[in-house]
Protein backbone atom coordinates (compact mmCIF):
# COMPACT_ATOMS: atom_id res chain seq x y z
CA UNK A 1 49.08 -68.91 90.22
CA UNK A 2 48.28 -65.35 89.54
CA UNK A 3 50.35 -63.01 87.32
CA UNK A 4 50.89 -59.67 87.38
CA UNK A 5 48.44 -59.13 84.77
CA UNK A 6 45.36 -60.84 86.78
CA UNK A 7 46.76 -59.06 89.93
CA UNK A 8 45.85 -56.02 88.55
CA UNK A 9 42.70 -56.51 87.26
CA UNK A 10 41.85 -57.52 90.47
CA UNK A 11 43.34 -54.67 92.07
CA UNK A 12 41.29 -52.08 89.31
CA UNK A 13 38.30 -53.85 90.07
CA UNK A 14 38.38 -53.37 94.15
CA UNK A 15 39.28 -49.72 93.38
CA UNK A 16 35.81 -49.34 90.70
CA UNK A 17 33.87 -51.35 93.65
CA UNK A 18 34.79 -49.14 96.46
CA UNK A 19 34.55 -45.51 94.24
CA UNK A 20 30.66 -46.87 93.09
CA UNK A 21 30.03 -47.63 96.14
CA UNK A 22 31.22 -44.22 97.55
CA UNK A 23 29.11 -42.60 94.94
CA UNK A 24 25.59 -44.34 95.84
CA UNK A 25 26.33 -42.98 99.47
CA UNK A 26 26.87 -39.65 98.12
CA UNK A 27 24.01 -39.52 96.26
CA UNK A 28 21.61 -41.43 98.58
CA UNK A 29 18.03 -39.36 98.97
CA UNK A 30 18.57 -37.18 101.64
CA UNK A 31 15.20 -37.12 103.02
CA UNK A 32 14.70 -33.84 104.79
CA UNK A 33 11.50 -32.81 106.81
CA UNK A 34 11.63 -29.09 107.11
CA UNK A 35 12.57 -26.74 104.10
CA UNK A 36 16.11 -25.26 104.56
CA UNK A 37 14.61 -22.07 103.55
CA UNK A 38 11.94 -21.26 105.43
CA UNK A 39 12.02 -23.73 108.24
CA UNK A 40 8.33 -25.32 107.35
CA UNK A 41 7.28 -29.03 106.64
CA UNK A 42 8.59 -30.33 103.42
CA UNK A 43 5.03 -32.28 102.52
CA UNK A 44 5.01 -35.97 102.52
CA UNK A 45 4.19 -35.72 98.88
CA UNK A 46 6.65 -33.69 98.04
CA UNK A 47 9.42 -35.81 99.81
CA UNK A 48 8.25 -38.94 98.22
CA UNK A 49 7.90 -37.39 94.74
CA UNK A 50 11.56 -35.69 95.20
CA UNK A 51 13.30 -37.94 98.26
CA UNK A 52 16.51 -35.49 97.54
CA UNK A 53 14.23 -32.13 97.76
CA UNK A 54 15.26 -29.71 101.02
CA UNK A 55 13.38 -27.08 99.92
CA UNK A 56 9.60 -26.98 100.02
CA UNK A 57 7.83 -26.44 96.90
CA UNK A 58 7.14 -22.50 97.42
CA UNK A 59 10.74 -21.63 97.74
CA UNK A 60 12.02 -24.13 94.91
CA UNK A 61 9.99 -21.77 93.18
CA UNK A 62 12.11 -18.98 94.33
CA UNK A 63 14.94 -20.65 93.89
CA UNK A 64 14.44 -20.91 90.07
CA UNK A 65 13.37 -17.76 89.41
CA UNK A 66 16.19 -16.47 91.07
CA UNK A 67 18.34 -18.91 88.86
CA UNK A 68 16.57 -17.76 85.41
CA UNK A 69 17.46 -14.32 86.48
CA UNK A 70 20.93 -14.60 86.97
CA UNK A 71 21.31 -15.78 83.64
């Protein structure tokens, strides 16, 4: 027989399964084909290199150097 104690172990360790498991979907690559920027191909190398990447390489580029300015 369970006590209270084992109960909610249990209990914290459904609730640490289901928020990791809610995190790897969040994160999962996101594997986009055209840059968000400028609408062309994301190159194959580039998307297996950087599965998350949604920018092609050119306006990554961009992207930082806007950053660094900002600063």
């Amino acid at each position: 027989m369970a006590d209270n104690a084992d109960i909610a172990t249990e209990l914290m360790e459904r609730r640490l399964e289901g928020a990791l498991a809610s995190r790897l979907q969040a994160t999962a690559p996101v594997h986009a084909t055209e840059c968000e920027e400028c609408g062309d191909e994301i190159p194959a190398a580039r998307r297996e290199a950087a599965p998350w990447a949604t920018t092609c390489i050119e306006c990554q580029g961009m992207r930082e150097q806007h950053a660094r300015h900002r600063r």
